[in-house]
N, C-alpha and C. Protein backbone atom coordinates (compact mmCIF):
# COMPACT_ATOMS: atom_id res chain seq x y z
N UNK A 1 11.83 -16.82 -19.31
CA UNK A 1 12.44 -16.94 -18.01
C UNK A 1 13.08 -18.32 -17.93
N UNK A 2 13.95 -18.35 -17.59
CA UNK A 2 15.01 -19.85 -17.12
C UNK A 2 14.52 -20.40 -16.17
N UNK A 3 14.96 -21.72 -16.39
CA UNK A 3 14.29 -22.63 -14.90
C UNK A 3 14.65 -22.34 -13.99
N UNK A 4 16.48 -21.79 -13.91
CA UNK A 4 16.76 -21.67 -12.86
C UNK A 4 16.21 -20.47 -11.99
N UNK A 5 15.91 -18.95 -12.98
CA UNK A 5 15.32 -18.17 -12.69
C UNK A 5 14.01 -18.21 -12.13
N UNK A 6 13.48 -19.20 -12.26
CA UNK A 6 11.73 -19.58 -12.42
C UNK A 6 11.60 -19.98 -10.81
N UNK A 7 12.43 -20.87 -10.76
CA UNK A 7 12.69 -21.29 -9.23
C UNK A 7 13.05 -20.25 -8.06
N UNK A 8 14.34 -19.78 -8.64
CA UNK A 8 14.35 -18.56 -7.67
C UNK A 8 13.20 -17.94 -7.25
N UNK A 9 12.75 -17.73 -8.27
CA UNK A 9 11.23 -16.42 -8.45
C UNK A 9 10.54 -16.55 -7.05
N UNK A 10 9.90 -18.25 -7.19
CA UNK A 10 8.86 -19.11 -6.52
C UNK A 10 9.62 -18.89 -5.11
N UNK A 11 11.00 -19.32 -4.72
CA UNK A 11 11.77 -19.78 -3.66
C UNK A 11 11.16 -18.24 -2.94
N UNK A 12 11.45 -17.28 -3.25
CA UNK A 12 11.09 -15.50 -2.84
C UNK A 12 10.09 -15.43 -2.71
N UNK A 13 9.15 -15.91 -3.37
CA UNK A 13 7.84 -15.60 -3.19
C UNK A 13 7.35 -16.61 -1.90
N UNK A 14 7.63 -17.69 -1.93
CA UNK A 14 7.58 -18.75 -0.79
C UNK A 14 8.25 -18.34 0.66
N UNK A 15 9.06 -17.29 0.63
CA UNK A 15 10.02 -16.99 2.08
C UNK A 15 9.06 -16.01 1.95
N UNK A 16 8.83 -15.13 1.21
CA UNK A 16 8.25 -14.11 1.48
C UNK A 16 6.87 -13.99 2.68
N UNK A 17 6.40 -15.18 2.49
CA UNK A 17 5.28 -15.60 2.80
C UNK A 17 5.25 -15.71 4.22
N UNK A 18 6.68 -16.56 4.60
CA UNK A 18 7.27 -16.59 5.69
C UNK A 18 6.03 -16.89 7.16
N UNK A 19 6.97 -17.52 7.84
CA UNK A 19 6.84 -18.14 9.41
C UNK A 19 5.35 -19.25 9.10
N UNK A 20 4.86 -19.24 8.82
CA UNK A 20 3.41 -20.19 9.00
C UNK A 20 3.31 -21.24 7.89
N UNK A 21 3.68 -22.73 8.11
CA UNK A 21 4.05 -23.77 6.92
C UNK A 21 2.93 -23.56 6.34
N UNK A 22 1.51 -23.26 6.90
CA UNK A 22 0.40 -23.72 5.69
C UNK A 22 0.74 -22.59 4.52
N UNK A 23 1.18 -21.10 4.88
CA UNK A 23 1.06 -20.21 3.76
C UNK A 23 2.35 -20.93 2.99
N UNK A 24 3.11 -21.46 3.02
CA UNK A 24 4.09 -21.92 2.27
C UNK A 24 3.78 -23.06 1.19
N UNK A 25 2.81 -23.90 1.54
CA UNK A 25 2.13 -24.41 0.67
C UNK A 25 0.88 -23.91 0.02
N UNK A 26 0.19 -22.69 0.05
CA UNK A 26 -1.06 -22.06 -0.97
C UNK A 26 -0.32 -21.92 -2.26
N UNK A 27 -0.91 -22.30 -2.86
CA UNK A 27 -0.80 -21.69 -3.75
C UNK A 27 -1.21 -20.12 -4.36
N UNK A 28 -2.14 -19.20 -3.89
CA UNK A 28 -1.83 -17.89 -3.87
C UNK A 28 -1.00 -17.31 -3.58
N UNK A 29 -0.39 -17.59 -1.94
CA UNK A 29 0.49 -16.80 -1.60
C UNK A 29 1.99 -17.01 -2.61
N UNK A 30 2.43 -18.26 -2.98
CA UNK A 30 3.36 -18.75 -3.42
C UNK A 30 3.31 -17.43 -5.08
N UNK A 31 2.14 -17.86 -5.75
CA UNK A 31 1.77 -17.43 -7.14
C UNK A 31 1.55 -15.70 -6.68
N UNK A 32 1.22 -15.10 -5.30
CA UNK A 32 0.57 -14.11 -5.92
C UNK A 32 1.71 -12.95 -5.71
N UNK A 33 1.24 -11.63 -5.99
CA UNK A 33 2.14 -11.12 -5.47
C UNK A 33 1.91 -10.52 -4.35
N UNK A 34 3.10 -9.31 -4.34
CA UNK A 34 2.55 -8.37 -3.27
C UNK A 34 1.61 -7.40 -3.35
N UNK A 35 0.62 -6.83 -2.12
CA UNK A 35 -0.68 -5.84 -2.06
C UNK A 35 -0.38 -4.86 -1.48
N UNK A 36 -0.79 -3.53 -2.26
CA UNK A 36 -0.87 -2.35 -1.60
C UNK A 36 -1.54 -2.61 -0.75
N UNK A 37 -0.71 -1.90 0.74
CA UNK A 37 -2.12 -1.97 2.01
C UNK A 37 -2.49 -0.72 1.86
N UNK A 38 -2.84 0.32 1.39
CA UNK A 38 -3.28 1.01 1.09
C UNK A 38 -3.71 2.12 0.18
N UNK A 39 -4.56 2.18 -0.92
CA UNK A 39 -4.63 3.39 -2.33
C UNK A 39 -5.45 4.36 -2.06
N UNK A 40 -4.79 5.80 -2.14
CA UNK A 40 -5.91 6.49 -1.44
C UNK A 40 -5.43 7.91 -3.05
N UNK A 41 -6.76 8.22 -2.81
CA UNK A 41 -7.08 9.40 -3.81
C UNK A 41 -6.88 10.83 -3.12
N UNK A 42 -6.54 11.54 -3.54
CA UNK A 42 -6.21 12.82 -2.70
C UNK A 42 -7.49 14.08 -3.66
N UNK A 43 -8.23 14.76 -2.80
CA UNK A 43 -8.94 15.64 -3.66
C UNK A 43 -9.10 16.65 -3.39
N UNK A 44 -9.73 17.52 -4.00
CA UNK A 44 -10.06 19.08 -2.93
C UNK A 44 -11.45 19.01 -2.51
N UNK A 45 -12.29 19.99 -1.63
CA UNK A 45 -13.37 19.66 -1.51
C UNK A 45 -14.68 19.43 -1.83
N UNK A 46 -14.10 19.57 -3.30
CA UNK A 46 -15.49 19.44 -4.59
C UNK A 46 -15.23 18.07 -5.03
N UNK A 47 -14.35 17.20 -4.74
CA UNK A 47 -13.73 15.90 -4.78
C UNK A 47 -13.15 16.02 -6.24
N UNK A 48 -12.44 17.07 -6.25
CA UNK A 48 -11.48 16.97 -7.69
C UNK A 48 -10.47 16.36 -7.67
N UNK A 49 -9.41 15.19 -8.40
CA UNK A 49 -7.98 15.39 -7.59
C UNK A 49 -7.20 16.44 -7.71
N UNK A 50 -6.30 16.03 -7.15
CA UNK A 50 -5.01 17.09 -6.83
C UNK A 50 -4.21 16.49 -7.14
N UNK A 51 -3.89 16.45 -8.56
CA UNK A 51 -2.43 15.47 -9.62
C UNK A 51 -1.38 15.85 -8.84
N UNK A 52 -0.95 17.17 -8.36
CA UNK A 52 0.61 17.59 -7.83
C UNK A 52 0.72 16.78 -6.19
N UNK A 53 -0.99 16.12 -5.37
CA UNK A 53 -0.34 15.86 -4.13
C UNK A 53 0.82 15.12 -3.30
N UNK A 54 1.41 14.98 -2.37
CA UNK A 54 2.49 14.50 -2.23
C UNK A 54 1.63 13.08 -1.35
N UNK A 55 1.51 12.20 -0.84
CA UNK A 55 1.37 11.24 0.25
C UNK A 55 2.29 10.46 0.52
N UNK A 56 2.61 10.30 2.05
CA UNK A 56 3.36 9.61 2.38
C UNK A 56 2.46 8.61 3.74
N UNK A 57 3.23 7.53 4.16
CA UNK A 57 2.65 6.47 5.04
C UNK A 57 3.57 6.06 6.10
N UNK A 58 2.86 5.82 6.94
CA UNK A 58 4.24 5.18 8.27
C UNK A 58 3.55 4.20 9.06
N UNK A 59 4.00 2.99 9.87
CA UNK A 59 3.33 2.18 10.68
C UNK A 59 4.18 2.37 11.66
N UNK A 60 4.58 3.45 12.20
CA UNK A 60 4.34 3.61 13.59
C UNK A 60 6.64 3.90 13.31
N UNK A 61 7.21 4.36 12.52
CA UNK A 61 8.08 4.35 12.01
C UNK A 61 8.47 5.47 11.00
N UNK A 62 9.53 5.38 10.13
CA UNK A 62 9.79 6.29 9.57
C UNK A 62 8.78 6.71 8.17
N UNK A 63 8.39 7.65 7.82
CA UNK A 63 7.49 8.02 6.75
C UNK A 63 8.13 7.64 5.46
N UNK A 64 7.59 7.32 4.79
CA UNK A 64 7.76 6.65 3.82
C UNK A 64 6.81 6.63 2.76
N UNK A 65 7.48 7.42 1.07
CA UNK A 65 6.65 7.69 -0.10
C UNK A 65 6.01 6.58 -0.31
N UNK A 66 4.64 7.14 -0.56
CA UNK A 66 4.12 6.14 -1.69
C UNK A 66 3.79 6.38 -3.10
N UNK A 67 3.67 5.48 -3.76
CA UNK A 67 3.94 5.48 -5.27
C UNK A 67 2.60 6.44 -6.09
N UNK A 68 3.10 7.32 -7.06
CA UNK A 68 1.83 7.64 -7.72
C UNK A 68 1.45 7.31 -8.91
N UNK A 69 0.43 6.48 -9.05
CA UNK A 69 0.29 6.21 -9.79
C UNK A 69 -1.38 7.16 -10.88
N UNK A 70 -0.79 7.99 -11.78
CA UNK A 70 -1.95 8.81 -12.29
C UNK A 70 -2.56 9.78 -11.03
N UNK A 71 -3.88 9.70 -10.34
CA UNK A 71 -4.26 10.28 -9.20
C UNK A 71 -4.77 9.00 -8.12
N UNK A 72 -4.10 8.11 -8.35
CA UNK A 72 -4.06 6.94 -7.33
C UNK A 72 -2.54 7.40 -6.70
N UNK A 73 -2.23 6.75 -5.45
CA UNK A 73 -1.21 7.02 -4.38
C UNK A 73 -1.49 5.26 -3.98
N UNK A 74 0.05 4.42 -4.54
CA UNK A 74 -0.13 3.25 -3.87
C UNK A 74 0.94 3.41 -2.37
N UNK A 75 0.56 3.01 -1.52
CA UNK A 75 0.84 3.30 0.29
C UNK A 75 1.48 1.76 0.80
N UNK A 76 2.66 1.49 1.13
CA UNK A 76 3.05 0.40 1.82
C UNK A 76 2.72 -0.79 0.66
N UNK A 77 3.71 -2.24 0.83
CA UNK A 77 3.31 -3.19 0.01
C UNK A 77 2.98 -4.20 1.39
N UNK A 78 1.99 -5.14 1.37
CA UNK A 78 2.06 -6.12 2.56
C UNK A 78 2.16 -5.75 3.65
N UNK A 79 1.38 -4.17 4.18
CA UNK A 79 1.89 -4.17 5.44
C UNK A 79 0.61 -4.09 6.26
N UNK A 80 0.32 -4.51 7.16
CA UNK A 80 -0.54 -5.05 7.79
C UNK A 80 -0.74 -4.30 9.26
N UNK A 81 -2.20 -4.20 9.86
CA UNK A 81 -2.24 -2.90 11.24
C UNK A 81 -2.79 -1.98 10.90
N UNK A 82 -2.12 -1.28 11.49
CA UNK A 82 -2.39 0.29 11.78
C UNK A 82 -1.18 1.15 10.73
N UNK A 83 -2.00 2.15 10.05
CA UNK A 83 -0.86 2.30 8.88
C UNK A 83 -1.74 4.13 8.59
N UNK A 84 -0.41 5.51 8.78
CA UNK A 84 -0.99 6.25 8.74
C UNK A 84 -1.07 6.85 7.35
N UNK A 85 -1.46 7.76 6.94
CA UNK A 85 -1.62 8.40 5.32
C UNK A 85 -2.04 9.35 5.91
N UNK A 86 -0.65 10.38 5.05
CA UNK A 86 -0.80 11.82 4.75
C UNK A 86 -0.39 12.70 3.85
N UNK A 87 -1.27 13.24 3.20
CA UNK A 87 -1.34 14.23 1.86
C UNK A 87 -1.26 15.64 2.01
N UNK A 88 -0.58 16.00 1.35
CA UNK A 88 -0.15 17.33 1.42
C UNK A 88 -0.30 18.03 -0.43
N UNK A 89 -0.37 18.89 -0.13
CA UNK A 89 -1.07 19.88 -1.75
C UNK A 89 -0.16 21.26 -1.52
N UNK A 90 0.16 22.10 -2.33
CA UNK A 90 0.21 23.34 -2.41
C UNK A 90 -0.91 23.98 -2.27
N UNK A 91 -1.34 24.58 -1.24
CA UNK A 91 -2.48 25.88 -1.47
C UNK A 91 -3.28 25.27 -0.40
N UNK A 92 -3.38 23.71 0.49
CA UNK A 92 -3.80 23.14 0.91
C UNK A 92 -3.04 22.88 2.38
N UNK A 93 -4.06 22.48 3.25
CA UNK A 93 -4.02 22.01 4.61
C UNK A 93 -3.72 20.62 4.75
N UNK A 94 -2.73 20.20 5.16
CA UNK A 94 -2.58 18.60 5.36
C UNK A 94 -3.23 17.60 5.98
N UNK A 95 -3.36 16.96 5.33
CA UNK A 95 -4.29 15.57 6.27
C UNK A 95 -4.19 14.24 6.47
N UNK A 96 -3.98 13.89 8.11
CA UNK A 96 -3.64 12.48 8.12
C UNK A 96 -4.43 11.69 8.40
N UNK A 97 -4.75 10.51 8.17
CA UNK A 97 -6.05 9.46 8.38
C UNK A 97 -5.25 8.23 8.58
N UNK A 98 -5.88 7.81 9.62
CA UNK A 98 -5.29 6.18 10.40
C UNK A 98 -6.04 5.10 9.77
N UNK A 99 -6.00 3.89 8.94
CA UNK A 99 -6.47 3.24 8.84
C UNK A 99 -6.04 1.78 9.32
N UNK A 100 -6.64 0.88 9.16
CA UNK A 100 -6.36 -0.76 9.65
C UNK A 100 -6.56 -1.56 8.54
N UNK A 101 -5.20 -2.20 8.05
CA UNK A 101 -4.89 -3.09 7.33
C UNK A 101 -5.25 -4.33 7.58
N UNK A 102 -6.05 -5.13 7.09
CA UNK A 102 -5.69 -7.06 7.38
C UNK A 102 -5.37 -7.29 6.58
N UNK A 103 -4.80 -8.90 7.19
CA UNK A 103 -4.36 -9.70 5.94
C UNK A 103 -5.55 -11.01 5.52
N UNK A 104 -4.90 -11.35 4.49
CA UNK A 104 -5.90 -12.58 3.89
C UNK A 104 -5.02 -14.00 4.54
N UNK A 105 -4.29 -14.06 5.19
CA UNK A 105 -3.39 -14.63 5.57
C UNK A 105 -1.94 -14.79 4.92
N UNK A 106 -2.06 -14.10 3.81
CA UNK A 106 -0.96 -14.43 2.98
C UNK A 106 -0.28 -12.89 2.79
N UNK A 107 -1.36 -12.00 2.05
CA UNK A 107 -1.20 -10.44 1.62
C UNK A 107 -1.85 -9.85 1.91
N UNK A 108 -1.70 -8.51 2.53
CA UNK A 108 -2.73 -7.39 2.67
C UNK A 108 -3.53 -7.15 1.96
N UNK A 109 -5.13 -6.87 2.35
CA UNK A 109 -6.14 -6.68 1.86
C UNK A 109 -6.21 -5.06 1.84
N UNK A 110 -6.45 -4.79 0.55
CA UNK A 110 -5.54 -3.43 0.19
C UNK A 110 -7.53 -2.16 0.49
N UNK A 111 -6.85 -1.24 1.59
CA UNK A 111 -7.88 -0.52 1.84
C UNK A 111 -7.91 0.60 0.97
N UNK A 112 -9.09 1.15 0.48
CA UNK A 112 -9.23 2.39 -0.35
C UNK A 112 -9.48 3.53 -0.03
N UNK A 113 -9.25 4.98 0.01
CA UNK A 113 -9.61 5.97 0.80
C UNK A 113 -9.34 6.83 -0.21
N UNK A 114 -10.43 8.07 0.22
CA UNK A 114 -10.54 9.48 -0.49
C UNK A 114 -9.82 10.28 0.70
N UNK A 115 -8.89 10.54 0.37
CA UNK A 115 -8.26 12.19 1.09
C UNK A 115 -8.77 13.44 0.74
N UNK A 116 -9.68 14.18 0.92
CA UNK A 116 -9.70 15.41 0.78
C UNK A 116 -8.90 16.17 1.85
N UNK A 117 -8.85 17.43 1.20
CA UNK A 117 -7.96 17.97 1.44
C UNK A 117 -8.90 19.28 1.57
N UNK A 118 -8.84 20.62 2.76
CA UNK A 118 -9.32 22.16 2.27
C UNK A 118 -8.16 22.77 2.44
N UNK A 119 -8.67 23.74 1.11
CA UNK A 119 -7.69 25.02 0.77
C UNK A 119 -7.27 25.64 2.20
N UNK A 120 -6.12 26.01 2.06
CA UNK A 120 -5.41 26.59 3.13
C UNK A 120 -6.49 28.41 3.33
């Protein structure tokens, strides 16, 4: 990586951090990155997963995919509150669960959840 690149990097990661001078000087927030505010497992009711489920997330706004990773579902990056999750399956009944995000002052403290799901 180039210096000049190197700087940029830091400069983004430093706005990112944004409005409060002390997070601008941590060094975590500066170094770290961004946190899923939320990874949730989707299963059926024997707690199997469900590789095909879909989840999506919203804070009070438009729904919005989250990432799958294997039978993890990463949900929002840094977002902090009230944040909903809902999974959907073929053959299955949908389900939404409200959870509450904090932050560490810098990044979301990333919450974990099992979705089950029953057969339709």
């Amino acid at each position: 990586m180039s210096p000049a690149t190197r700087m940029f990097s830091i400069a983004l990661l430093a706005a990112a951090c944004g409005g409060d001078t002390d997070k601008g000087t941590d060094s975590a927030c500066i170094e770290g990155a961004a946190q899923d505010s939320v990874q949730v497992t989707v299963t059926d009711s024997l707690s199997a997963p469900l590789p095909d489920a879909v989840v999506t997330w919203n804070n009070g706004g438009e729904e919005q995919p989250c990432d799958a990773i294997g039978t993890q579902h990463l949900c929002g990056r840094d977002i902090v509150g009230t944040v909903s999750v809902t999974g959907t399956a073929e053959g299955y009944t949908p389900k939404t669960i409200t959870v509450d995000v904090e932050s560490d002052g810098c990044h979301a403290i990333t919450v974990r959840e099992a979705l089950r799901l029953d057969a339709e």
